[in-house]
PDB file of N, CA and C in Angstrom:
ATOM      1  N   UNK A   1      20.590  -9.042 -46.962  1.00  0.00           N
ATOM      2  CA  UNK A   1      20.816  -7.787 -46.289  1.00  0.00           C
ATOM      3  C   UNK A   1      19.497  -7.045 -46.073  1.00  0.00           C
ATOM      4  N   UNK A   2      18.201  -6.656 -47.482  1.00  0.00           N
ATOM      5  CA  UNK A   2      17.427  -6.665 -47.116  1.00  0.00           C
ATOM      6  C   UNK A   2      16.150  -7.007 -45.650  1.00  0.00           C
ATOM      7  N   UNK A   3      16.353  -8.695 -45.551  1.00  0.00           N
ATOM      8  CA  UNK A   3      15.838  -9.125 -44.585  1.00  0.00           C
ATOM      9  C   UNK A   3      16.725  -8.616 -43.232  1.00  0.00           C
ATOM     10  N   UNK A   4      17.586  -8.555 -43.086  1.00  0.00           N
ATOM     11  CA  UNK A   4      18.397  -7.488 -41.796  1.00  0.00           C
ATOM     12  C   UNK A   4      17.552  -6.048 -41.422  1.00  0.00           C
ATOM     13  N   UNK A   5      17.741  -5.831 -42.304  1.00  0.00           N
ATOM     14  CA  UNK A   5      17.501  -4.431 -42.459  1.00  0.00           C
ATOM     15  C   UNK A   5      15.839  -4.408 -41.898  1.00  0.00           C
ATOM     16  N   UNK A   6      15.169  -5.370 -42.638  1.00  0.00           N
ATOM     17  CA  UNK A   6      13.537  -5.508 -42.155  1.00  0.00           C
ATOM     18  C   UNK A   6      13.029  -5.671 -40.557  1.00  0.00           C
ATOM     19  N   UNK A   7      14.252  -6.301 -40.390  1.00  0.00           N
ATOM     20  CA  UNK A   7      14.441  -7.299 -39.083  1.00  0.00           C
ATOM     21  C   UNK A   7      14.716  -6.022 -37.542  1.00  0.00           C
ATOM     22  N   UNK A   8      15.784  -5.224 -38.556  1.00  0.00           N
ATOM     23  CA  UNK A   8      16.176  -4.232 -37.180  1.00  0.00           C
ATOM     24  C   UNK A   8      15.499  -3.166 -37.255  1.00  0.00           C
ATOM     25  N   UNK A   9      14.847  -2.661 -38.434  1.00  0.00           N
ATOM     26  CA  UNK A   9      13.370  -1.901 -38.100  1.00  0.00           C
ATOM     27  C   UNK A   9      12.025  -2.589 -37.776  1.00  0.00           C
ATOM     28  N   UNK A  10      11.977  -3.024 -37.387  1.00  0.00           N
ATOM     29  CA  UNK A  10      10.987  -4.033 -36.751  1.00  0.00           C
ATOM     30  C   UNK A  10      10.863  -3.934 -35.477  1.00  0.00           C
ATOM     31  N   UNK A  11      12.555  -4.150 -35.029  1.00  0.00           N
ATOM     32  CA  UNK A  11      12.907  -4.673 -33.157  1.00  0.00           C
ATOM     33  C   UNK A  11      12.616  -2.697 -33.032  1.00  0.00           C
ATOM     34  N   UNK A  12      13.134  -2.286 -34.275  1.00  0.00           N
ATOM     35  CA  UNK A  12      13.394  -0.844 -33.248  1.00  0.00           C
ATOM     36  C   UNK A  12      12.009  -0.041 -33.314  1.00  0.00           C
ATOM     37  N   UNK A  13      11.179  -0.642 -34.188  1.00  0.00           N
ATOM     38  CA  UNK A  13       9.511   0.110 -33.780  1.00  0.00           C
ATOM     39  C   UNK A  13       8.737  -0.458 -32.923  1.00  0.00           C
ATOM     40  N   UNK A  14       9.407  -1.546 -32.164  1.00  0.00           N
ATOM     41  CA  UNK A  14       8.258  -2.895 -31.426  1.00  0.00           C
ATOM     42  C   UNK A  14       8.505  -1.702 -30.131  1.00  0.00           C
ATOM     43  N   UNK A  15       7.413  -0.972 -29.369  1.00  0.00           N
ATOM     44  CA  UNK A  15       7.475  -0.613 -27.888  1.00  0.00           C
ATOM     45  C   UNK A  15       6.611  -1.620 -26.934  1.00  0.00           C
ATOM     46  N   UNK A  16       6.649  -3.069 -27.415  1.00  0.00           N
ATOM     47  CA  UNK A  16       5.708  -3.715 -26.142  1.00  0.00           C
ATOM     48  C   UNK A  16       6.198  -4.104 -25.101  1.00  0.00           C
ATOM     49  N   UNK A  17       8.092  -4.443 -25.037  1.00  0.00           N
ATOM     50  CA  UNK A  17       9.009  -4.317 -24.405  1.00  0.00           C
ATOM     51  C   UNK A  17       8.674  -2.543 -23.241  1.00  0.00           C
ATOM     52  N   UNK A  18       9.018  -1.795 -23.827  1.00  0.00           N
ATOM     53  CA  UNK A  18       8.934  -0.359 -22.867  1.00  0.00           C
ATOM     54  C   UNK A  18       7.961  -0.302 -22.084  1.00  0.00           C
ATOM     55  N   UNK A  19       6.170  -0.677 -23.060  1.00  0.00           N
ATOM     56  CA  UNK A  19       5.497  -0.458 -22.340  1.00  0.00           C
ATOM     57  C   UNK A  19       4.821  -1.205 -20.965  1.00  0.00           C
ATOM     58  N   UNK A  20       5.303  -2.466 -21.112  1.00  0.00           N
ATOM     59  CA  UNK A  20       5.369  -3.843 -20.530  1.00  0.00           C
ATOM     60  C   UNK A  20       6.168  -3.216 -18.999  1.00  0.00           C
ATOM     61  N   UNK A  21       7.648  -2.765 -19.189  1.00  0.00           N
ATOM     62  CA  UNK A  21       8.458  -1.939 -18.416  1.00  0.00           C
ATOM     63  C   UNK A  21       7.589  -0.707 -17.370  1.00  0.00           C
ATOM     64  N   UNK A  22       6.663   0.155 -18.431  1.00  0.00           N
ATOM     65  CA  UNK A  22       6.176   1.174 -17.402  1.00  0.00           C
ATOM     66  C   UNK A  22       4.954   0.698 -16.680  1.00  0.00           C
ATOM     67  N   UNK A  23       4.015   0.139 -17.514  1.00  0.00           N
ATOM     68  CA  UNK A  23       3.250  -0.478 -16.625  1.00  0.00           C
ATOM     69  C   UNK A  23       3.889  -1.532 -15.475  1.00  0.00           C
ATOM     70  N   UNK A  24       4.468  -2.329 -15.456  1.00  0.00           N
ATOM     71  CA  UNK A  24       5.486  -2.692 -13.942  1.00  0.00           C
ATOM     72  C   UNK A  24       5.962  -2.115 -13.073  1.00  0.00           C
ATOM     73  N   UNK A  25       6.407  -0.514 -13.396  1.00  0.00           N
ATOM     74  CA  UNK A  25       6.834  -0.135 -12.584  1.00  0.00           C
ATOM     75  C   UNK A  25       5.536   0.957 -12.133  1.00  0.00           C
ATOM     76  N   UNK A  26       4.425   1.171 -12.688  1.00  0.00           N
ATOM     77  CA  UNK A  26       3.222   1.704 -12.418  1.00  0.00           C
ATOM     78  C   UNK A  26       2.325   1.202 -11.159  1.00  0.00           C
ATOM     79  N   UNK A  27       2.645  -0.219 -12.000  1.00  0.00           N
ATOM     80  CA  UNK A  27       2.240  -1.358 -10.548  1.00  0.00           C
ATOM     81  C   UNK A  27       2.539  -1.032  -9.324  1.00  0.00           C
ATOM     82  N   UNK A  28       4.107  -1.040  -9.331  1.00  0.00           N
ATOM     83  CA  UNK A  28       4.623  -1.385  -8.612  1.00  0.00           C
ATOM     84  C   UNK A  28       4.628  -0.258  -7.567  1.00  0.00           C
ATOM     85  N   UNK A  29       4.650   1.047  -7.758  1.00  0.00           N
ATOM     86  CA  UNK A  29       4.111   2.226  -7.547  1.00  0.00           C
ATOM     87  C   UNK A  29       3.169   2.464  -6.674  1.00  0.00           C
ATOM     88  N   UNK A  30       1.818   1.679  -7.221  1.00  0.00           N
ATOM     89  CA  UNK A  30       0.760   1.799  -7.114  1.00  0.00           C
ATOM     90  C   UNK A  30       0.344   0.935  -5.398  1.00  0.00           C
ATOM     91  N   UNK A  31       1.031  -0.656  -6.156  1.00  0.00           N
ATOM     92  CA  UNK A  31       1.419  -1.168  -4.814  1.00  0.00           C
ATOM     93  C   UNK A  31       1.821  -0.762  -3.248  1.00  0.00           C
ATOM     94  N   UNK A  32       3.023   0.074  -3.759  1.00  0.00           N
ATOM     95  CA  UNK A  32       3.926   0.705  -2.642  1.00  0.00           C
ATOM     96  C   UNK A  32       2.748   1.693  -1.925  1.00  0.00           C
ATOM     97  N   UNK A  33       1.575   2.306  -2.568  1.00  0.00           N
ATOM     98  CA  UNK A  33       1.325   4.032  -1.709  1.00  0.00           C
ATOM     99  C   UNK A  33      -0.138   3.141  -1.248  1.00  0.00           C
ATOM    100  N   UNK A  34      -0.726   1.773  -1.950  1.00  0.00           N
ATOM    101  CA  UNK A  34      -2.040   1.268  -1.202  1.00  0.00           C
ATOM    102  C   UNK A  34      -1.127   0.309   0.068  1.00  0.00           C
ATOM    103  N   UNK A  35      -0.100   0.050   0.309  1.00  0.00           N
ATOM    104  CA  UNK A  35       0.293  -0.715   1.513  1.00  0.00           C
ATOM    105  C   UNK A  35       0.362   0.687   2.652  1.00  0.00           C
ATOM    106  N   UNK A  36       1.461   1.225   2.028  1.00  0.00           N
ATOM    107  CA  UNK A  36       1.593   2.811   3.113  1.00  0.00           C
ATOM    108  C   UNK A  36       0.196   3.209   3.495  1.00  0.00           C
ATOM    109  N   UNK A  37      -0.487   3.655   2.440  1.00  0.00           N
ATOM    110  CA  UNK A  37      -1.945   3.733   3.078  1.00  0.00           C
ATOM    111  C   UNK A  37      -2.709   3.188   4.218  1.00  0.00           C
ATOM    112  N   UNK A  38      -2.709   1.464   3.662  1.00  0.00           N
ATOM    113  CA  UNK A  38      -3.327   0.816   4.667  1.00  0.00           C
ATOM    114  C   UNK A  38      -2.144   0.734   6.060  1.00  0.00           C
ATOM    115  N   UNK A  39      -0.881   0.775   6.495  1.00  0.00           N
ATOM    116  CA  UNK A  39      -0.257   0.812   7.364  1.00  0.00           C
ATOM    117  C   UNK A  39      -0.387   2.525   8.254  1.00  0.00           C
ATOM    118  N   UNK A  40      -1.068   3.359   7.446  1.00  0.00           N
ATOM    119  CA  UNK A  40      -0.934   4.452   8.083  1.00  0.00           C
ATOM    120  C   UNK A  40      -2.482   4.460   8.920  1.00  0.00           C
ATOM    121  N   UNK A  41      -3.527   3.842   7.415  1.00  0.00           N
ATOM    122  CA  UNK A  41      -4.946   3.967   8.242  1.00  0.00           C
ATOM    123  C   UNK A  41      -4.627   2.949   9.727  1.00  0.00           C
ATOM    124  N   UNK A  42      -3.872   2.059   9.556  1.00  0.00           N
ATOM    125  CA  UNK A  42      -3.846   0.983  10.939  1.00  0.00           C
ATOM    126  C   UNK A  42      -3.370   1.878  12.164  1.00  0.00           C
ATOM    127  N   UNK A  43      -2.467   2.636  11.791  1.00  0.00           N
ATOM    128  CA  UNK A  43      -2.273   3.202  13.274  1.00  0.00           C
ATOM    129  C   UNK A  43      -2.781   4.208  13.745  1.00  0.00           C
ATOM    130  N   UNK A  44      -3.343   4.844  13.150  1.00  0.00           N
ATOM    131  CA  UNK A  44      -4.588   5.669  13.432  1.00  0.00           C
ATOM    132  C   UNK A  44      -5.222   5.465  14.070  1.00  0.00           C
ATOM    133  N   UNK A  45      -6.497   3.941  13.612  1.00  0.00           N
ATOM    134  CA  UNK A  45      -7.231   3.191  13.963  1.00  0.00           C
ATOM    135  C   UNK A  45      -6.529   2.938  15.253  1.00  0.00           C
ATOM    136  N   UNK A  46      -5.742   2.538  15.784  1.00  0.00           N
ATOM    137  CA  UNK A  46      -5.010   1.459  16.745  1.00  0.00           C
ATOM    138  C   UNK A  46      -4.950   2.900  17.810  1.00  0.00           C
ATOM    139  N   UNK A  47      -4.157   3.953  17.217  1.00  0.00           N
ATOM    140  CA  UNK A  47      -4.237   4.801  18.285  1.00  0.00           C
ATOM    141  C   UNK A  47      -5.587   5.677  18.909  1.00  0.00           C
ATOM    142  N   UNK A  48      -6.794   5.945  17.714  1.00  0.00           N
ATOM    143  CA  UNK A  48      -7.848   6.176  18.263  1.00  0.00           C
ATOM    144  C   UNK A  48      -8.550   5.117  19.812  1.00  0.00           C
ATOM    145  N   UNK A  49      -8.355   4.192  19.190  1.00  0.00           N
ATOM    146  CA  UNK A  49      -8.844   2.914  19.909  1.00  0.00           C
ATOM    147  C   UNK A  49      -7.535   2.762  21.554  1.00  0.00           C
ATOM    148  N   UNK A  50      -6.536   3.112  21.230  1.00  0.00           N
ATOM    149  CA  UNK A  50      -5.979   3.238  22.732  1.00  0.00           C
ATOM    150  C   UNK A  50      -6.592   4.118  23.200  1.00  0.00           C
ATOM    151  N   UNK A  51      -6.521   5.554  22.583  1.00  0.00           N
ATOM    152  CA  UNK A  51      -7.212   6.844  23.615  1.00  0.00           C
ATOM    153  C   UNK A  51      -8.514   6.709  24.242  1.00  0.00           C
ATOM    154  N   UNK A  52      -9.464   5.714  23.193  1.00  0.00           N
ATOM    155  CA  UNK A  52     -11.168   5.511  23.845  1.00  0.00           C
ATOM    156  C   UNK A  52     -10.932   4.488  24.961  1.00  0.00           C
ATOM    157  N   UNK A  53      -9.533   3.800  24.973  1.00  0.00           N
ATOM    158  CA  UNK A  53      -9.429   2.944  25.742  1.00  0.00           C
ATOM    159  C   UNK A  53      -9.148   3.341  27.334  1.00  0.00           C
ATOM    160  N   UNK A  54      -8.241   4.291  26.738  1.00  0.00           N
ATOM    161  CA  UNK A  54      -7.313   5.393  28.074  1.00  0.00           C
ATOM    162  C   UNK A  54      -8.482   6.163  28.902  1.00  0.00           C
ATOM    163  N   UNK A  55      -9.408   6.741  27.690  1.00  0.00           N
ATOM    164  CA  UNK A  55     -10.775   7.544  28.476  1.00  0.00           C
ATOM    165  C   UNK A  55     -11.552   6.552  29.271  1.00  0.00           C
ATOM    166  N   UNK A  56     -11.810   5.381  28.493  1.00  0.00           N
ATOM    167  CA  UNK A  56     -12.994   4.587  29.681  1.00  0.00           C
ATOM    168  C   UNK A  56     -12.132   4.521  30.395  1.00  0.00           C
ATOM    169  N   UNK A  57     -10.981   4.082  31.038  1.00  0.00           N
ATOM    170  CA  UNK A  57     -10.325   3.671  32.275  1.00  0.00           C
ATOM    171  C   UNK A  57     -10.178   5.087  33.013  1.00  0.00           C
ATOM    172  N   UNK A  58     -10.044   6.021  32.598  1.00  0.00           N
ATOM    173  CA  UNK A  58     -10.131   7.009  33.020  1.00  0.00           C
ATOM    174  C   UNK A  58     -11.779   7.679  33.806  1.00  0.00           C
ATOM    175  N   UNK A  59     -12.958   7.407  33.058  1.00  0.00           N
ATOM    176  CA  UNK A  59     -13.958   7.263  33.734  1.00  0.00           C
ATOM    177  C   UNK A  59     -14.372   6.289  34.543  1.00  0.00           C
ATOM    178  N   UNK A  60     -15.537   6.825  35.319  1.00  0.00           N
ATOM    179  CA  UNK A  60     -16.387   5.757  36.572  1.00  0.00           C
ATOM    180  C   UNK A  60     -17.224   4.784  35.797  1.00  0.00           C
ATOM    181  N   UNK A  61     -16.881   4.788  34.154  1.00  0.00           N
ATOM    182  CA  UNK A  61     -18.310   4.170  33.532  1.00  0.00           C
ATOM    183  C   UNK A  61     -17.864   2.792  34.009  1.00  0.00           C
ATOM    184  N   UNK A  62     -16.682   2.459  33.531  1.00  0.00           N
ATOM    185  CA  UNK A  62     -15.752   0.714  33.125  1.00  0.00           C
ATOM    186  C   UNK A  62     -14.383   1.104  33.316  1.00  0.00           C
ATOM    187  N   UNK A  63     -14.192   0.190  32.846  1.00  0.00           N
ATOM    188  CA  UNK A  63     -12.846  -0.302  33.057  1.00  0.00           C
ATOM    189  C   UNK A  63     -11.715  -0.828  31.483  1.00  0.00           C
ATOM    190  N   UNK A  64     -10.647  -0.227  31.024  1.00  0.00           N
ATOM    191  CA  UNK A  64     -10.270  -1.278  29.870  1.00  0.00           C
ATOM    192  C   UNK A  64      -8.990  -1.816  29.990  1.00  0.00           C
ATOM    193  N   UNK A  65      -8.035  -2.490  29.819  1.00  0.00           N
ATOM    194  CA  UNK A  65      -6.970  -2.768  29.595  1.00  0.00           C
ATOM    195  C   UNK A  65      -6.723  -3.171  28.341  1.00  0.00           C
ATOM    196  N   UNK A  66      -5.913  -1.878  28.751  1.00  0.00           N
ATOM    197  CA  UNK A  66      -4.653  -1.514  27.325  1.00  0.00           C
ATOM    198  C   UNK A  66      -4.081  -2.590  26.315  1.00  0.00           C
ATOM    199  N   UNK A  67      -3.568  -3.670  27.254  1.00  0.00           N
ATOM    200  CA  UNK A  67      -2.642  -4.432  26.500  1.00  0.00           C
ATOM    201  C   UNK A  67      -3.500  -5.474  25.448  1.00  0.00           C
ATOM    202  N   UNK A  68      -4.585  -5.624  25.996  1.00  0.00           N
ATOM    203  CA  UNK A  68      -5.439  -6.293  25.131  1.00  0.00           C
ATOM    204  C   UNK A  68      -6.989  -5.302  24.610  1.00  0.00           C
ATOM    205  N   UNK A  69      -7.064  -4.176  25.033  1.00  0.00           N
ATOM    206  CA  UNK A  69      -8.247  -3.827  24.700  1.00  0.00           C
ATOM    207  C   UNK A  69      -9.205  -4.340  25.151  1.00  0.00           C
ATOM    208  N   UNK A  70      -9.668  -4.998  25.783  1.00  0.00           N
ATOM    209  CA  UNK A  70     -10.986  -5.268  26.159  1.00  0.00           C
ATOM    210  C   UNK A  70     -11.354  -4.269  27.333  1.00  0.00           C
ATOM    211  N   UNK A  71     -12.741  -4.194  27.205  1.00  0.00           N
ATOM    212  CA  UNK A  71     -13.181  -2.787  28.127  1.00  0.00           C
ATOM    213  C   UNK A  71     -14.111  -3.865  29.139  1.00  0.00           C
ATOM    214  N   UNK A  72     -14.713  -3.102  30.343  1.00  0.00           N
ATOM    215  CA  UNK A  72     -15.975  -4.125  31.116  1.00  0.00           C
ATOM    216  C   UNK A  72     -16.567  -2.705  31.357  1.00  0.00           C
TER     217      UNK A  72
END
């Protein structure tokens, strides 16, 4: 009975289980707001880069098309 007793204060002071738990979901967290990030810096990027695209076609300098970006 002793050894029981040793056994279930043992399991019930062990937190490497919990902490194992928060760091995963810390990760996982962490994961989620550097993807959003990089999906938000992309369209930014993407829409700056249409408007410089929209302006040269809009000036006498060149020429760009949109659908691919390339400017002359």
């Amino acid at each position: 009975m002793k050894k029981l007793m040793t056994m279930a204060r043992q399991f019930r002071d062990d937190d490497n289980g919990a902490a194992m738990v928060e760091y995963s979901i810390l990760v996982g967290i962490i994961a989620a707001a550097a993807i959003l990030a990089i999906l938000a810096i992309g369209g930014w990027v993407t829409g700056r880069f249409t408007g410089l695209c929209a302006a040269l076609e809009a000036s006498p300098l060149g020429t760009c098309n949109v659908g691919t970006g390339v400017g002359t």
